[in-house]
Structures are given as C-alpha cells and as structure tokens.
Protein backbone atom coordinates (compact mmCIF):
# COMPACT_ATOMS: atom_id res chain seq x y z
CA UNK A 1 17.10 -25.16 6.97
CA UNK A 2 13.36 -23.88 7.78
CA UNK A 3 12.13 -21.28 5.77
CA UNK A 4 11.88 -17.60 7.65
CA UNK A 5 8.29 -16.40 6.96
CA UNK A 6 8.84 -13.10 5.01
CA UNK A 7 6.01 -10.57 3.99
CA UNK A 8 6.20 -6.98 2.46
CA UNK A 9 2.55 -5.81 2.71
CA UNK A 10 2.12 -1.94 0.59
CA UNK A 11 -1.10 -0.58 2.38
CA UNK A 12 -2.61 -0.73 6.04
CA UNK A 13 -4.93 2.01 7.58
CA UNK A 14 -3.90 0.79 11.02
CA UNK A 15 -2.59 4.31 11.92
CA UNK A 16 -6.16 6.25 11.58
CA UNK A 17 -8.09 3.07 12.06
CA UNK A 18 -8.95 5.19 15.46
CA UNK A 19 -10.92 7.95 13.53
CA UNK A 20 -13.67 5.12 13.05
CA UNK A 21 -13.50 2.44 15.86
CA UNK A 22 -12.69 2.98 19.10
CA UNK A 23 -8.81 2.23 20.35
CA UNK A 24 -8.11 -0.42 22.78
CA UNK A 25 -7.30 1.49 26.34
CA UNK A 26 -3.93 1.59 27.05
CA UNK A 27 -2.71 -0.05 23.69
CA UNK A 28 -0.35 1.68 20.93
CA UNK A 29 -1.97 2.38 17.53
CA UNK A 30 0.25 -0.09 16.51
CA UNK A 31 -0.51 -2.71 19.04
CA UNK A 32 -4.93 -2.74 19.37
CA UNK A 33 -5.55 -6.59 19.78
CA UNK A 34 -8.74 -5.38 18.09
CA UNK A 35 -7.25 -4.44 14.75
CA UNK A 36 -6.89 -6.87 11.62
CA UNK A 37 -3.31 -5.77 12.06
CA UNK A 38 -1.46 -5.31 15.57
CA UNK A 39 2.28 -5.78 15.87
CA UNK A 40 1.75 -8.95 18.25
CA UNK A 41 -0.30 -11.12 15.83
CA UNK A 42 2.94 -11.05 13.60
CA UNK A 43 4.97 -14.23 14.47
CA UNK A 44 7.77 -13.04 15.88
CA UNK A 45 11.13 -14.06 13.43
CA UNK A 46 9.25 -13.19 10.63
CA UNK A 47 11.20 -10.40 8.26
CA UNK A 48 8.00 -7.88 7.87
CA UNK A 49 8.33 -4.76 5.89
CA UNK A 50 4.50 -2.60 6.39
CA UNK A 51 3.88 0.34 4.63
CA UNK A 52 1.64 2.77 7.30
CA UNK A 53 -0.85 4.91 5.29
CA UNK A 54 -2.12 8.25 6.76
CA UNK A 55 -5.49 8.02 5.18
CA UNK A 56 -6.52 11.78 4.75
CA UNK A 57 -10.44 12.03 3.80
CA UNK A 58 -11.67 13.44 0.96
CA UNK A 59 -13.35 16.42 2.52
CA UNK A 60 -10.19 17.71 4.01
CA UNK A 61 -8.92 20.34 1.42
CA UNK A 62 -6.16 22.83 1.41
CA UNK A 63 -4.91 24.24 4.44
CA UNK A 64 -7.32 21.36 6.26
CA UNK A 65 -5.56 18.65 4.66
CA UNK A 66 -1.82 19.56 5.32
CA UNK A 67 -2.91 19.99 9.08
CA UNK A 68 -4.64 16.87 9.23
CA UNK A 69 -1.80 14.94 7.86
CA UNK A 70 1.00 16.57 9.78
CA UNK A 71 -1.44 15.73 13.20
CA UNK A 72 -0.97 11.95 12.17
CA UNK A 73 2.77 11.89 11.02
CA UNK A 74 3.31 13.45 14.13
CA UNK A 75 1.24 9.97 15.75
CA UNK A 76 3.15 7.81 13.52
CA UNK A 77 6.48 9.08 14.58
CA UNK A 78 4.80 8.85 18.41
CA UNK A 79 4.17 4.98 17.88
CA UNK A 80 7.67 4.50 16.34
CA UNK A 81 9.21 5.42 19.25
CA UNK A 82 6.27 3.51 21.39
CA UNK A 83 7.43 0.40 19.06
CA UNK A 84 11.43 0.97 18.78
CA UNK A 85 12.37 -2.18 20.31
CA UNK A 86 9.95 -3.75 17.44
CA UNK A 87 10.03 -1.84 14.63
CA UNK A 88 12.46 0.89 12.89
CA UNK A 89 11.49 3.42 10.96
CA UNK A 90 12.92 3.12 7.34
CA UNK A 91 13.50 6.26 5.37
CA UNK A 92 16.38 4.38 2.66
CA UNK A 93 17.09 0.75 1.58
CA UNK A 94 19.42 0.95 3.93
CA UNK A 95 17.40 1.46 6.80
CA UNK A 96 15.10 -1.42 5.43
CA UNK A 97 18.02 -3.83 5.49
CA UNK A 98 19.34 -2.84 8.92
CA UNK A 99 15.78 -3.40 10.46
CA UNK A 100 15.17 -7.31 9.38
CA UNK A 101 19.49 -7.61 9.30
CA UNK A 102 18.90 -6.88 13.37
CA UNK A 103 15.57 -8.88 13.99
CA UNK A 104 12.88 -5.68 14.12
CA UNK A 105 10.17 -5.03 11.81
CA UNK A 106 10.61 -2.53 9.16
CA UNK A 107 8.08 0.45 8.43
CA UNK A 108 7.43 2.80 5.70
CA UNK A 109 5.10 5.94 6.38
CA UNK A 110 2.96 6.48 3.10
CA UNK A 111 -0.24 8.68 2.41
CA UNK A 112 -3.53 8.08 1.33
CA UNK A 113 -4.75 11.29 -0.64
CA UNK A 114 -2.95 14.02 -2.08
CA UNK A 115 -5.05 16.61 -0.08
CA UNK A 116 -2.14 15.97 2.41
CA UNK A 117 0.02 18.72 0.55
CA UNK A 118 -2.78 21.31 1.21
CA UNK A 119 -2.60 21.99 -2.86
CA UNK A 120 0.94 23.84 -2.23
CA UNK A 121 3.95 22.25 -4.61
CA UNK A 122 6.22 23.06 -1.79
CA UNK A 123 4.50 20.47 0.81
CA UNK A 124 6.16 17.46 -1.08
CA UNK A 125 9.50 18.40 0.45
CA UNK A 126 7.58 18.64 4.02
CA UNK A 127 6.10 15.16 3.40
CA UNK A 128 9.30 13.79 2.69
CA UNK A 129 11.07 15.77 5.58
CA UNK A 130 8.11 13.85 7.34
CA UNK A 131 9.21 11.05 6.21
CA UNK A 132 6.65 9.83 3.99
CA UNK A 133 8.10 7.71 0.88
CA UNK A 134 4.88 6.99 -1.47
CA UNK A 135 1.88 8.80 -1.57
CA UNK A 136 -1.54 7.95 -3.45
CA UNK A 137 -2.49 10.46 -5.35
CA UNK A 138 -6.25 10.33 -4.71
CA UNK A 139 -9.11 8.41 -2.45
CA UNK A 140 -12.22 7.54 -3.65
CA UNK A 141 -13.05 11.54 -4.76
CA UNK A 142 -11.60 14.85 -6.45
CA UNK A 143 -8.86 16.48 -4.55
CA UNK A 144 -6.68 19.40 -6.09
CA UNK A 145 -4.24 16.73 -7.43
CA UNK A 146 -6.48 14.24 -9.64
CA UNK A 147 -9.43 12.61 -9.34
CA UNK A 148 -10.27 8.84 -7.39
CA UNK A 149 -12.67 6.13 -8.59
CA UNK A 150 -16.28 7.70 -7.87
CA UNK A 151 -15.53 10.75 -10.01
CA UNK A 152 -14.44 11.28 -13.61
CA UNK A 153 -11.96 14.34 -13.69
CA UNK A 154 -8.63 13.69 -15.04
CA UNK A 155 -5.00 15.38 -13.65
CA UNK A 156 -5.06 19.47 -12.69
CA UNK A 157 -1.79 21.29 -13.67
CA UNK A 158 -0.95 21.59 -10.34
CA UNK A 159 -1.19 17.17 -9.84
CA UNK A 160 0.83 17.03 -13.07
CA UNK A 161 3.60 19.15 -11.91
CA UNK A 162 3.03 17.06 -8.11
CA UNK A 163 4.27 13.81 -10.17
CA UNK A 164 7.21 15.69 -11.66
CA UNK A 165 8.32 16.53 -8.24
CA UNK A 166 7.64 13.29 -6.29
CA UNK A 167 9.64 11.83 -9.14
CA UNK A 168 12.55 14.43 -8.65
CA UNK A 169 12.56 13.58 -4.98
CA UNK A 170 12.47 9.87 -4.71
CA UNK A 171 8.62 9.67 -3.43
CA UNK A 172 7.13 6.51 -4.80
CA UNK A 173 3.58 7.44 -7.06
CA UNK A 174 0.92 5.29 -5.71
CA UNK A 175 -1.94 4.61 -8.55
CA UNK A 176 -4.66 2.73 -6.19
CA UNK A 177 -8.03 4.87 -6.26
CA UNK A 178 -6.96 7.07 -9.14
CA UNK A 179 -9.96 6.93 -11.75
CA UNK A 180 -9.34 5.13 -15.03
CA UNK A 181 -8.82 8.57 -17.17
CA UNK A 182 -6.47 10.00 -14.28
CA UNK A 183 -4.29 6.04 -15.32
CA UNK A 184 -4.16 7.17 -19.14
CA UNK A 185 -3.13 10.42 -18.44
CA UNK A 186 -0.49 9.58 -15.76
CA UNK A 187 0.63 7.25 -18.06
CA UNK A 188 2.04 10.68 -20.46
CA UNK A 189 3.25 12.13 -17.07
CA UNK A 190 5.06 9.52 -15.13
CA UNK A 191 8.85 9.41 -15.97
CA UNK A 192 9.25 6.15 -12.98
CA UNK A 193 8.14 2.84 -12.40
CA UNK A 194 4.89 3.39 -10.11
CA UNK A 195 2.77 1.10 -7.90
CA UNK A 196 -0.94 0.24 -7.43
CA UNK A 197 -0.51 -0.33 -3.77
CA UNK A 198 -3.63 -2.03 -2.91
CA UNK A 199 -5.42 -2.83 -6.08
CA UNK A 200 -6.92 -6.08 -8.01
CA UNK A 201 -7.84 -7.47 -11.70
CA UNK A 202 -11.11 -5.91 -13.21
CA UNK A 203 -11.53 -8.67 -15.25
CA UNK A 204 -12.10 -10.88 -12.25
CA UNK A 205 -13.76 -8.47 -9.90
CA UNK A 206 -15.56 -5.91 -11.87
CA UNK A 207 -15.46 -3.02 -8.92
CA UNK A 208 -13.84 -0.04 -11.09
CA UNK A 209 -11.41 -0.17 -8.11
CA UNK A 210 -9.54 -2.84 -9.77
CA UNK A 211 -7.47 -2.51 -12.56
CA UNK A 212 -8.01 -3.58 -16.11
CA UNK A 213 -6.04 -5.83 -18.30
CA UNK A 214 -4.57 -3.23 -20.07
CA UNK A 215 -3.38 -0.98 -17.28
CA UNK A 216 -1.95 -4.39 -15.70
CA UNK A 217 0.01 -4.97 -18.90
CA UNK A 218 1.24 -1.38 -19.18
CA UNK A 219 1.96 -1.61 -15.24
CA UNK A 220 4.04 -4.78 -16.63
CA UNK A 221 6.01 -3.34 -18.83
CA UNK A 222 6.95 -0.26 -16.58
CA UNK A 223 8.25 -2.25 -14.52
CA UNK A 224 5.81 -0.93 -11.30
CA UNK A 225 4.15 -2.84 -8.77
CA UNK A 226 0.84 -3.80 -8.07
CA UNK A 227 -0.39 -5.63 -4.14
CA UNK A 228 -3.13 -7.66 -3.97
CA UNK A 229 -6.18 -6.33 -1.95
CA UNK A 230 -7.81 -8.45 0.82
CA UNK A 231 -11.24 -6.54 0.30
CA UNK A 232 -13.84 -8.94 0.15
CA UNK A 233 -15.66 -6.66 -2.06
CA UNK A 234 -12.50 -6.06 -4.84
CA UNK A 235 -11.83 -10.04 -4.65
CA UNK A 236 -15.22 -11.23 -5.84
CA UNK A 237 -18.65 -9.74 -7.50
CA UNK A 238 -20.37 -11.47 -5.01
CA UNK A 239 -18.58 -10.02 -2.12
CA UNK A 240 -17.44 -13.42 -0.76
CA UNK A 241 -13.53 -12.25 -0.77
CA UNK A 242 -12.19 -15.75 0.45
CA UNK A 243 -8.67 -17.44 -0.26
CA UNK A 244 -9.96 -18.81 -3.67
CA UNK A 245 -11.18 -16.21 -4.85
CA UNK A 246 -7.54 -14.33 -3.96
CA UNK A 247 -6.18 -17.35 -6.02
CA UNK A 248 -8.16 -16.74 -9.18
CA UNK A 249 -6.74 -12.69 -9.00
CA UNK A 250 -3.16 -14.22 -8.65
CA UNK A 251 -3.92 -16.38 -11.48
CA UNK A 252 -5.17 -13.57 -13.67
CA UNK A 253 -1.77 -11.23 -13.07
CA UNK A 254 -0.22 -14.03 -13.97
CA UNK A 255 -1.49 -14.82 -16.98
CA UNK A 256 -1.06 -10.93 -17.79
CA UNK A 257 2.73 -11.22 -17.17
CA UNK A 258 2.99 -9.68 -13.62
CA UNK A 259 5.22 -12.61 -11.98
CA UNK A 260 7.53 -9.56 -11.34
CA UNK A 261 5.31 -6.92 -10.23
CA UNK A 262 2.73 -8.84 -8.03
CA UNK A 263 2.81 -8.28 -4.22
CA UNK A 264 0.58 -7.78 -1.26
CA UNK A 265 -1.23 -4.99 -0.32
CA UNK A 266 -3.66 -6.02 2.24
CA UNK A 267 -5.75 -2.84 3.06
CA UNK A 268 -5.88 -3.88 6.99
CA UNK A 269 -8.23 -1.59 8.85
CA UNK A 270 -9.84 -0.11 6.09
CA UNK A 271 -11.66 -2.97 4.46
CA UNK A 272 -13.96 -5.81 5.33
CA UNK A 273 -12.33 -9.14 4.84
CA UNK A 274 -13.34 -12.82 4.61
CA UNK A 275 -11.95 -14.74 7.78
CA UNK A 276 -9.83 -16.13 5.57
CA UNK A 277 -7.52 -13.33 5.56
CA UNK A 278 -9.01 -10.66 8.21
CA UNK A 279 -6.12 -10.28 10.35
CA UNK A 280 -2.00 -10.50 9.46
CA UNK A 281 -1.10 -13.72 10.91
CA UNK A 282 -3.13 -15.02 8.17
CA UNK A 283 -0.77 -13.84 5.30
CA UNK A 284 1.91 -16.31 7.10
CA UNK A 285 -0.35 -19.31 5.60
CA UNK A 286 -0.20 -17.67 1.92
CA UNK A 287 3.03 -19.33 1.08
CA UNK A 288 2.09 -22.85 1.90
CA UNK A 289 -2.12 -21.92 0.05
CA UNK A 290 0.30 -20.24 -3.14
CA UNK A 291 2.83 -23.63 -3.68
CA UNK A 292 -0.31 -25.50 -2.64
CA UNK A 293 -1.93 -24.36 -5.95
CA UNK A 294 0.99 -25.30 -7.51
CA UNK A 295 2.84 -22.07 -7.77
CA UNK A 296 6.78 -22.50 -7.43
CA UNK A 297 8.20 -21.85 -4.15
CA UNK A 298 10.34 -18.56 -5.91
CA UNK A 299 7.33 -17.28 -7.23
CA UNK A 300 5.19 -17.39 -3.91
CA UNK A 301 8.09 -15.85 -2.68
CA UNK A 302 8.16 -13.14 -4.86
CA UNK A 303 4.56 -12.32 -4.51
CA UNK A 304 4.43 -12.62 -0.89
CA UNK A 305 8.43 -10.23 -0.37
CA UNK A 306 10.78 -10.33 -3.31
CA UNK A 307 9.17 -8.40 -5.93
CA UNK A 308 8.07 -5.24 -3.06
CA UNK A 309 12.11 -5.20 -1.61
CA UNK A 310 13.63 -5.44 -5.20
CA UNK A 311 11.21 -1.80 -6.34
CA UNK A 312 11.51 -0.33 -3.04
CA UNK A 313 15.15 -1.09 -3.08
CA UNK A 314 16.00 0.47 -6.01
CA UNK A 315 13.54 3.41 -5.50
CA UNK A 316 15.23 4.16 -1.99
CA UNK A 317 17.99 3.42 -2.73
C-alpha cells in the first residue's frame, strides 16, 4: 500500500502574515497563493496537523497586547469557518483524530508572545476559552512574562506564576525565542514536558536563536519537543538555509539523542527560506531527502508526524 504523506508542522505566521505583505484580493488568510503556506499547495490526502501562531509584536504591552490578540483570534476563528470544509479546528486529541479520521486538515491556534495576556494572570483562561493550546512565552524582546533572544532579563514573578498556570490548564509552554538565562530558569519552573516550536542546534548554526547542546539534552530528557526551523538564517552561518544544511541540524539532534523529540516547525511567513523549502508542498519531499540520507523510514516518520501527535496527544488529551 502507498504511503499517505503525513506532516505535523509546530509554527506558521500565516495568520498575521497580512500585517507585513499585502493579502491576495479576494483570498482567505488561509488560502493567499502568495504565501509560503496556503491551504491549496498542500496535496490534498495528506494527514496535516498546522499549528497557527498569532504573532503579537513586541511593542504591544498590557492592555495593547490582549486587544491585539483577541482582534486576530477573532480572524482565526473567521478563516476556520471560511476553511470548514478543509480544515477543523482542534481544541483536544480528540478533535485532532476526528479531523485526519474524516479527510480535513487539522489546526491548532497558538501564540507568539506572552504580551497576548495583557500582563493579567487571569487572561490564560481567556486564551484558552479562545482556544489557543501553546503559547511562546516571548519574541525576540522583554515582555512582562520573560525575556526573548535580543535581551538578557530572566523570568518576572508574574511569568513564573504564568507557567504554573498554563501548566494547571493544559496550555503547552513554547521555549522558541526565550533568551538562554530565561531556559535555565524555566528549567526550576516547568513541572511539564515543553516544546521549542521552531528552533535549531547552536552548535551548527551559531544564531543565539538556536539551542545549545545542553538545552537539547535537557529538552531530551524531559521528554519535550523541539521543530526544525526552515530559516535560512538559523540553518547555516552563512545564511544559505538549503536542504543540506537542514540535514546536518537533523544529524546533530540526533547525535544528541532527540530521535523522540525532533519535529518540524517551519516558521512559514515569518522567515526567509532557501527554495528548497520556501513553501509547504516542499515538506512532502522531506521523507523521501530524510531515508535518502539513510535515515530509517520510522524515524523520518517520526520527525516529519509521529513524535508532534504522540506530545500533543498526551498533552490534549
């Protein structure tokens, strides 16, 4: 029997991709032929879960950030129904089974800065009402959570008691951005398995974006999850970002132990990426460039679905 194409991607900026590039007229969100990811460039049979981020920037703070993300979720829901003949929705394991069990698409709503709760504990329950189920703590700066990549703060009370909280929900903690001393100290917070959603090795791309060995090894032996970012920039020092240079950050998780934690997370509409991978019909060919390299057909299979619906399965379940 043919092999169904099956992908599990952790991190697209498709939904705001419209605050910075103009939207196709009279195309969903969803849909833009000019996006690296529109729902018709996906092959149609092919079981696709995607994780939709609402990216909220660094300078929206407090009252400014809980509006700005609630304006989104409120698109997002918008497309869903746009898309319901395509895609459901998935708030449990359940729903993420029923989508690909009846032929549609699954998606996840996630967020992409903290600054979305508006710095109020409370707002976690709105997000999930929302139905947001993992949320990155930080972008690239300081928000009243933590602190991202380009700053060196570590965790406020009030992001320490955020964790707690997600954790008590069900909300998955997403580590990608968060600055190397905001890892440690999460590290004496975190009670759950969490997930780098769209984050690489540093000690094959050196961009502090990317995780080192150590927090790799630690991510390891929690158990999280970690998805491999298409950036051309956070696949290679020289910014070159093609297919072997993906290879030699697949080899290096590896090597680390990650064969159960490893998994995609493209960054779609918020990156520049080598043609090699700059749009998603081009993950469908990552099975056959994985065994190819001489990966076994259960690990590419892993990488590319398995190891994303096993975590998300037991962390909504």
């Amino acid at each position: 029997m043919k092999r169904k194409p099956a992908l599990f991607d952790l991190h697209c900026d498709t939904l705001t991709r419209s605050l910075y590039r103009p939207a196709t007229a009279g195309r969903g969100l969803l849909d833009d032929p000019a996006a690296q990811l529109s729902l018709s460039r996906v092959l149609v049979g092919t079981r696709w879960v995607q994780c939709f981020a609402v990216f909220v920037p660094d300078d929206r703070r407090g009252a400014d950030g809980a509006a700005f993300f609630d304006r989104w979720a409120a698109v997002f829901a918008r497309e869903m129904e746009r898309e319901k003949d395509r895609v459901r929705w998935c708030r449990s394991a359940g729903d993420l089974a029923a989508a690909l069990d009846g032929g549609r698409f699954a998606a996840l709503l996630t967020v992409e800065g903290g600054s979305a709760l508006g710095g109020r504990p409370e707002r976690v329950e709105t997000l999930w009402d929302a139905g947001v189920r993992m949320m990155a703590l930080t972008w690239n700066g300081h928000n009243e959570l933590a602190s991202g990549h380009d700053t060196g703060a570590g965790f406020s009370a009030f992001g320490r008691e955020v964790v707690g909280t997600m954790e008590e929900r069900g909300m998955v903690v997403d580590v990608s951005h968060l600055n190397d001393r905001g890892f440690e100290e999460l590290l004496g917070i975190a009670k759950k398995p969490f997930v780098a959603s769209h984050s690489n090795a540093r000690s094959v791309c050196a961009h502090r974006r990317n995780l080192p060995d150590d927090f790799i090894r630690e991510m390891v032996r929690r158990r999280g999850l970690i998805g491999l970012n298409y950036c051309r920039y956070f696949l290679s020092d020289e910014g070159r970002g093609d297919l072997e240079d993906l290879w030699r950050h697949v080899e290096r998780f590896l090597a680390l132990g990650a064969e159960d934690c490893l998994a995609l997370g493209s960054d779609y509409d918020g990156a520049d990426m080598h043609p090699d991978l700059d749009g998603v019909e081009k993950a469908l060919g990552l099975y056959g460039f994985l065994t190819g390299r001489g990966l076994p057909p259960e690990t590419a299979e892993k990488i590319l679905f398995g190891n994303a619906w096993r975590f998300f399965a037991a962390a909504l379940a």
